[in-house]
C-alpha atoms as a PDB file:
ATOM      1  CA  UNK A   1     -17.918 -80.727  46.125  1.00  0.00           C
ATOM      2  CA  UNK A   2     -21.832 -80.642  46.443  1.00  0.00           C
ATOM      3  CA  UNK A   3     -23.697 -82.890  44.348  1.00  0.00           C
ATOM      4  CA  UNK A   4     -26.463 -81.175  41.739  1.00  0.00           C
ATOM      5  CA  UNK A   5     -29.257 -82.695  41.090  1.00  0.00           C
ATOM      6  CA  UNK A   6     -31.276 -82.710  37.813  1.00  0.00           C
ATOM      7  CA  UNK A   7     -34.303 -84.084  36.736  1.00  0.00           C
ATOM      8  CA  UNK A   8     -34.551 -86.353  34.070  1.00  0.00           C
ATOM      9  CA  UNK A   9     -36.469 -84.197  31.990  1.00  0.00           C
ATOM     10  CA  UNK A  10     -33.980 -81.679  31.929  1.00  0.00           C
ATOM     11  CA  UNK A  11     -31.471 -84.116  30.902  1.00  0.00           C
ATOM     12  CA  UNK A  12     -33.243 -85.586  28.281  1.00  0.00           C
ATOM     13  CA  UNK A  13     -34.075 -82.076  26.632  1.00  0.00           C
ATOM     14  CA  UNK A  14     -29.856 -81.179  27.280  1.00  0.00           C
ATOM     15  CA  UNK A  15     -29.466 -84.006  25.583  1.00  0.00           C
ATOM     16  CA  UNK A  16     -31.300 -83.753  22.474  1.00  0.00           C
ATOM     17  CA  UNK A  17     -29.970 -80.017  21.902  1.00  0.00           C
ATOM     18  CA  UNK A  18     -26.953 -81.502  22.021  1.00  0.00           C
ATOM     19  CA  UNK A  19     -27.333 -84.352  19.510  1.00  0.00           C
ATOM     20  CA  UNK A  20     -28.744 -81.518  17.306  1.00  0.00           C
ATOM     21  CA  UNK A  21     -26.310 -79.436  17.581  1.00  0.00           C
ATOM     22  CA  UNK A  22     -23.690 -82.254  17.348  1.00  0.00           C
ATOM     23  CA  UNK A  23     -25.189 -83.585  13.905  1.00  0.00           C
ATOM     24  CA  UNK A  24     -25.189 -80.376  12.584  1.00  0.00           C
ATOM     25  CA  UNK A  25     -21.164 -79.631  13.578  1.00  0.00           C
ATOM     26  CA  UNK A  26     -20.025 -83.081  12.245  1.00  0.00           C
ATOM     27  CA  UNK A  27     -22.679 -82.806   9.043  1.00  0.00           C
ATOM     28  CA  UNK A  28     -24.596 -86.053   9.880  1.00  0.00           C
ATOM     29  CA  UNK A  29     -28.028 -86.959  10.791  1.00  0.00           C
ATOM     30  CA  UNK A  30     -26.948 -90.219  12.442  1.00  0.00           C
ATOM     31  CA  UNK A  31     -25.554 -88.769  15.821  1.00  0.00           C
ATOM     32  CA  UNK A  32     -26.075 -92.483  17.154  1.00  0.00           C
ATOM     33  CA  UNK A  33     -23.157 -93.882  14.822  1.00  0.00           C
ATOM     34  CA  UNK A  34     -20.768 -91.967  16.551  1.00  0.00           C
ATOM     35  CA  UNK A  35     -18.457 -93.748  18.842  1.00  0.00           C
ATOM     36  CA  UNK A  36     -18.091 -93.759  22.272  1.00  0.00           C
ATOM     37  CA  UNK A  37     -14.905 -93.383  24.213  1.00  0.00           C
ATOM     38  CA  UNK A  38     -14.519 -96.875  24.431  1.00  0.00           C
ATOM     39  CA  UNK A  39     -15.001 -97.675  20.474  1.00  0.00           C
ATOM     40  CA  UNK A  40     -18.671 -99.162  21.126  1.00  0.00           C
ATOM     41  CA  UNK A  41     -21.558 -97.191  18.813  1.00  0.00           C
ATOM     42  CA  UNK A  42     -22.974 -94.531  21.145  1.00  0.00           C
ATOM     43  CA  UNK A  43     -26.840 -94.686  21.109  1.00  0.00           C
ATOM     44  CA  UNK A  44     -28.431 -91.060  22.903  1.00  0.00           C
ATOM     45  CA  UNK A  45     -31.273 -93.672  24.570  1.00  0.00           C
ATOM     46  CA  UNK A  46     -28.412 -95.701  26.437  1.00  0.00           C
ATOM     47  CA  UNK A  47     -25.424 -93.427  26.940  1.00  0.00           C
ATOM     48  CA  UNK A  48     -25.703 -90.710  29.329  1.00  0.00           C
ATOM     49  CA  UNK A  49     -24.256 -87.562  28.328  1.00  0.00           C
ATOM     50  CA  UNK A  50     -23.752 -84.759  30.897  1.00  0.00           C
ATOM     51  CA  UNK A  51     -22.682 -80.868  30.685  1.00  0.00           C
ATOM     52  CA  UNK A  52     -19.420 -81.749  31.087  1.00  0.00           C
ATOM     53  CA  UNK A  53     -18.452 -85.320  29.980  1.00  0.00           C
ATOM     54  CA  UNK A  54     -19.018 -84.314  25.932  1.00  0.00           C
ATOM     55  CA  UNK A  55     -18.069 -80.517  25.030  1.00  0.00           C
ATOM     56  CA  UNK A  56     -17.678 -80.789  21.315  1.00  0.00           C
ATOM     57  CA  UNK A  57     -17.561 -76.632  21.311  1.00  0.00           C
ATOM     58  CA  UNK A  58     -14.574 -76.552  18.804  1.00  0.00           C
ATOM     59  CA  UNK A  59     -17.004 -78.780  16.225  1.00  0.00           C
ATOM     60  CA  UNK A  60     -19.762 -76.471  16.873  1.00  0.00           C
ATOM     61  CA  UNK A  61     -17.768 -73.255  16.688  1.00  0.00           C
ATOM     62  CA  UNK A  62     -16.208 -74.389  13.025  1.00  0.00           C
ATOM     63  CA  UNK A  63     -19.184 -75.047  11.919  1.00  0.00           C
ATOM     64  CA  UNK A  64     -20.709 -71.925  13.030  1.00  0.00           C
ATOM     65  CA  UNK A  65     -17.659 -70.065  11.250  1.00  0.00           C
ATOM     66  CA  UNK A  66     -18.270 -72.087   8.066  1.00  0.00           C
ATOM     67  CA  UNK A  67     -21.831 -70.743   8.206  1.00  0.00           C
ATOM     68  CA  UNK A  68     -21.299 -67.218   9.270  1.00  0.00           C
ATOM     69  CA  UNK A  69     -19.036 -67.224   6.213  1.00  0.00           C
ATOM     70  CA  UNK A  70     -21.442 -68.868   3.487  1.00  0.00           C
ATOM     71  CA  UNK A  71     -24.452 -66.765   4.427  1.00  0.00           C
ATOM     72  CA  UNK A  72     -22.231 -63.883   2.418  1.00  0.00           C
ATOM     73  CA  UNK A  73     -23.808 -61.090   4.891  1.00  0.00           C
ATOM     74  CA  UNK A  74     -20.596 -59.808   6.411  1.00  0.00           C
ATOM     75  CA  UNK A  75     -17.124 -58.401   4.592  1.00  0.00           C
ATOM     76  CA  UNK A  76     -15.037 -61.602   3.658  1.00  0.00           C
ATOM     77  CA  UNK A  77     -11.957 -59.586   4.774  1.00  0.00           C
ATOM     78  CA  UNK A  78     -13.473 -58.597   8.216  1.00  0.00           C
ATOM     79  CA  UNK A  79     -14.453 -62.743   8.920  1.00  0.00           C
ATOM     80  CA  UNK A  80     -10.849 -63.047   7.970  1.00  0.00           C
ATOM     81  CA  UNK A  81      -9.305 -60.699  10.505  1.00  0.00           C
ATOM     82  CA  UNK A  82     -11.933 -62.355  13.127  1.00  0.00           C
ATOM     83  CA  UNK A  83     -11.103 -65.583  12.537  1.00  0.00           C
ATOM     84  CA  UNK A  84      -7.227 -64.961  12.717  1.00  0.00           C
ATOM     85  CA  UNK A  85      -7.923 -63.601  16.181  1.00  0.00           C
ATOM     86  CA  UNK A  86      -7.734 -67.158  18.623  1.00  0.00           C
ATOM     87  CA  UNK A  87      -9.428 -65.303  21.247  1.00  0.00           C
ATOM     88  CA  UNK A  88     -12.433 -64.501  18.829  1.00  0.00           C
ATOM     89  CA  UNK A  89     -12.028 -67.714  16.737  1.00  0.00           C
ATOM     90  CA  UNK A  90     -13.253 -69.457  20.167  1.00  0.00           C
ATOM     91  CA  UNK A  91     -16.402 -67.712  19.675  1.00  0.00           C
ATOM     92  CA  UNK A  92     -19.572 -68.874  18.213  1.00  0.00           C
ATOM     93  CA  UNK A  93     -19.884 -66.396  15.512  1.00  0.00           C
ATOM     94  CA  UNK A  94     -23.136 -64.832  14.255  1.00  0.00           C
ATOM     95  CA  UNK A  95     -24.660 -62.570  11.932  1.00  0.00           C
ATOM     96  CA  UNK A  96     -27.359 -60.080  11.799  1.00  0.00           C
ATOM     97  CA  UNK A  97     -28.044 -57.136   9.864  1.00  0.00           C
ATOM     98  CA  UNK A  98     -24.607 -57.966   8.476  1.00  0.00           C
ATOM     99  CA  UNK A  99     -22.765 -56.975  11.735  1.00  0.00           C
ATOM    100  CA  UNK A 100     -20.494 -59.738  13.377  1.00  0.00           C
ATOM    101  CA  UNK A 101     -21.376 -60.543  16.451  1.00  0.00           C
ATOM    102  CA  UNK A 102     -19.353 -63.296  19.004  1.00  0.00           C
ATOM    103  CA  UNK A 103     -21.416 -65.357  21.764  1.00  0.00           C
ATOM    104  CA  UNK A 104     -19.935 -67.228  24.520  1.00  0.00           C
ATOM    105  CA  UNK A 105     -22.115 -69.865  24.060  1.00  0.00           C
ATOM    106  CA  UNK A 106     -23.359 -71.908  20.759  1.00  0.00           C
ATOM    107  CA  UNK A 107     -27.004 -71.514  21.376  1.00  0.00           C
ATOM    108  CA  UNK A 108     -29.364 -68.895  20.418  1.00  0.00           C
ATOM    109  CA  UNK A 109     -30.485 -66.379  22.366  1.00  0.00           C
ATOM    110  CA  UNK A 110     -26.548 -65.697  22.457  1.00  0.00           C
ATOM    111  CA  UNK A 111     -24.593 -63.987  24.921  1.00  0.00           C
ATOM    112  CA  UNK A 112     -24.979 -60.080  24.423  1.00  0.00           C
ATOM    113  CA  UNK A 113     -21.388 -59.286  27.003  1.00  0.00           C
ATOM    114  CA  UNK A 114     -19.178 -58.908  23.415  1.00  0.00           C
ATOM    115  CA  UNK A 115     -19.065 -55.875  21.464  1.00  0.00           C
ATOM    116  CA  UNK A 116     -19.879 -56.412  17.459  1.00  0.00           C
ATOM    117  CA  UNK A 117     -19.003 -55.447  14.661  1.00  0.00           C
ATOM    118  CA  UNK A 118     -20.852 -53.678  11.929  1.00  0.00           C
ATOM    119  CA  UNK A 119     -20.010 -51.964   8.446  1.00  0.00           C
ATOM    120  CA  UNK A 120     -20.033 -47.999   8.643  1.00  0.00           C
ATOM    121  CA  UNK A 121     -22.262 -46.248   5.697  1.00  0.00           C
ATOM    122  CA  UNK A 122     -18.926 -44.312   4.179  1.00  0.00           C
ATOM    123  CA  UNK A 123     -16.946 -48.019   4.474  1.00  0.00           C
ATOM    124  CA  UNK A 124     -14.909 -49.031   7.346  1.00  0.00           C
ATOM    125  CA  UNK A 125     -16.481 -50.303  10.787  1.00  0.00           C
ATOM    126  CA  UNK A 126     -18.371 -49.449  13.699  1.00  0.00           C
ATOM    127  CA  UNK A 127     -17.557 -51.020  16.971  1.00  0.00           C
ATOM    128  CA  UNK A 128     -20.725 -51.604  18.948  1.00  0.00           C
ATOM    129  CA  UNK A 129     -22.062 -52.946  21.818  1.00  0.00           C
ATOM    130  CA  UNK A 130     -22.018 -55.098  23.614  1.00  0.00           C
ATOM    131  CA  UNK A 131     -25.238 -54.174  24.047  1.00  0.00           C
ATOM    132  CA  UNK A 132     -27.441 -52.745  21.298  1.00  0.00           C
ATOM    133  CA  UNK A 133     -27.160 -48.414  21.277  1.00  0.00           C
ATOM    134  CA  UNK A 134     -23.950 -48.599  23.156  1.00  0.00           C
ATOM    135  CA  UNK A 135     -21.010 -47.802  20.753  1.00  0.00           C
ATOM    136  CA  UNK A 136     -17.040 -48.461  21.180  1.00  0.00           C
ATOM    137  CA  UNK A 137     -15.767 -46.537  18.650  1.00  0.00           C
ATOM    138  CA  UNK A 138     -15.170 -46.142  14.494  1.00  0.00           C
ATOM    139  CA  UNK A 139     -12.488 -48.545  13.386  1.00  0.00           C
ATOM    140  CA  UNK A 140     -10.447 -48.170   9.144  1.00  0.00           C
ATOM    141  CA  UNK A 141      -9.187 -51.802   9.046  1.00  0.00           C
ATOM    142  CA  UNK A 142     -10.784 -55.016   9.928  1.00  0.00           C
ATOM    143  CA  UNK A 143      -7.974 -55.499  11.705  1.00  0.00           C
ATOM    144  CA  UNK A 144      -8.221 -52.491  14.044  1.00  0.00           C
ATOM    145  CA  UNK A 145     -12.304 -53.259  14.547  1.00  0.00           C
ATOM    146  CA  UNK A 146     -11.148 -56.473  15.800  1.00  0.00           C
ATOM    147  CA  UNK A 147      -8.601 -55.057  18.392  1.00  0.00           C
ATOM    148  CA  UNK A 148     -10.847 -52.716  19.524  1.00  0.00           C
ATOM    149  CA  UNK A 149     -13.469 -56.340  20.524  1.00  0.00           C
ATOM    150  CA  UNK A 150     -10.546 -58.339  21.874  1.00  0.00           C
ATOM    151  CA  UNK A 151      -9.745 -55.526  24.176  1.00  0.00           C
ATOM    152  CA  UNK A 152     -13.073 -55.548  25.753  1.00  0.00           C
ATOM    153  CA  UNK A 153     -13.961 -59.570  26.001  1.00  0.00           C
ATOM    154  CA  UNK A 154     -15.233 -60.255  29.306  1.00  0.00           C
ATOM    155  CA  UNK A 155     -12.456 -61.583  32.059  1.00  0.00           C
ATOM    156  CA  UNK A 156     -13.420 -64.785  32.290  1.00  0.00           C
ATOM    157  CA  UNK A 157     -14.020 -65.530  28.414  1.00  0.00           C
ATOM    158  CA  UNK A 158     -13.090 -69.193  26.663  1.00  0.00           C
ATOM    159  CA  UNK A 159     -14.026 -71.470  24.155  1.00  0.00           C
ATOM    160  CA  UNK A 160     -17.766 -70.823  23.496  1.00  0.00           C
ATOM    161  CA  UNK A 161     -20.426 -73.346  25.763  1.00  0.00           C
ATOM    162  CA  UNK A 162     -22.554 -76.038  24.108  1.00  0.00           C
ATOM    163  CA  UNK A 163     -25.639 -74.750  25.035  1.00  0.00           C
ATOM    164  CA  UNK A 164     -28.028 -71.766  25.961  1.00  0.00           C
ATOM    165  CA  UNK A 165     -26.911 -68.409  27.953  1.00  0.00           C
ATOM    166  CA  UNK A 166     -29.023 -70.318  30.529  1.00  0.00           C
ATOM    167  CA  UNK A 167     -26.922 -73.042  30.472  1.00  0.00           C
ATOM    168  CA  UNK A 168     -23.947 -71.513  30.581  1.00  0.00           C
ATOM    169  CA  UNK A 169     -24.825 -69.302  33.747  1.00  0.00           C
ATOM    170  CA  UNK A 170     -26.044 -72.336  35.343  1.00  0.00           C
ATOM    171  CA  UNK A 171     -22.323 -73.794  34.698  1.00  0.00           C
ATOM    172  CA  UNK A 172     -20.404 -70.688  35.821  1.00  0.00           C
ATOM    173  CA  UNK A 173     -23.009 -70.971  38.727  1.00  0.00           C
ATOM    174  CA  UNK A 174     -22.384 -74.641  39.528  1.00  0.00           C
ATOM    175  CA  UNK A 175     -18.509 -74.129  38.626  1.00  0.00           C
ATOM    176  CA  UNK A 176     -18.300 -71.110  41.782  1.00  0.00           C
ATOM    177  CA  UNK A 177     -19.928 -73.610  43.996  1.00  0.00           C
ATOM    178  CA  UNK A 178     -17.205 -75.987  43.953  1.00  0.00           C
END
């Protein structure tokens, strides 16, 4: 297994995206209160937290779905059928233009490799993407517009990254190497 290096600045900046993005999931602005594996406060000066040793994705995602679904932008029932989906509800959902989109990672610029979903003029749904003027297909039911996305996830997609699309093809790089 080769050893990556990575400068401390790099770390340090990982680290406070993290933090962020940690306080936000759990709803606290004290990140350092939380507790360590061994019980001990964790402080973000002291402990040193690495791609792989703290993955709170599931936090993040919730949260993200929580969000997605206050902002009011896209069809209740649609976020429903999404959500029931576990290969979608892995996702970190977002919104624009009241379309759904799904990233593989919790960080924007979001991963563009899912197709979205987007309300249709005369009601119903457009499948799109995954990139923008590409189009899937015309979908009735928010249940059929999801199908028609689960079909065409990527092979190798899981539980959405904490972090950017950088990030995450530097991990899929790193994860090859091994």
């Amino acid at each position: 297994m080769a050893s990556r290096a990575c400068s401390n600045g790099t770390l340090m900046a990982w680290r406070s995206r993290l933090l962020v993005q940690l306080s936000y999931a759990l709803g606290s602005s004290h990140v350092s209160r939380l507790p360590s594996p061994n019980g001990t406060p964790m402080a973000p000066d002291v402990h040193d937290v690495t791609m792989n040793a703290l993955r709170p994705s599931t936090a993040i995602v919730e949260a993200g779905w929580r969000e997605v679904r206050a902002d009011g932008r896209v069809r209740p029932e649609l976020l429903d059928a999404a959500y029931a989906e576990p290969r979608l509800r892995q996702l970190f959902p977002w919104t624009g233009m009241g379309e759904l989109h799904f990233s593989r990672c919790t960080s924007p610029r979001w991963t563009w490799d899912i197709p979205y979903i987007a309300p249709a003029p005369e009601g119903g749904y457009m499948v799109l993407g995954p990139h923008r003027g590409e189009t899937v297909g015309p979908a009735t039911t928010p249940a059929e517009a999801v199908a028609m996305v689960v079909e065409r996830l990527p092979s190798d997609c899981g539980p959405a990254f904490v972090g950017t699309p950088e990030e995450l093809a530097a991990h899929e790089r790193s994860t090859v190497d091994m």
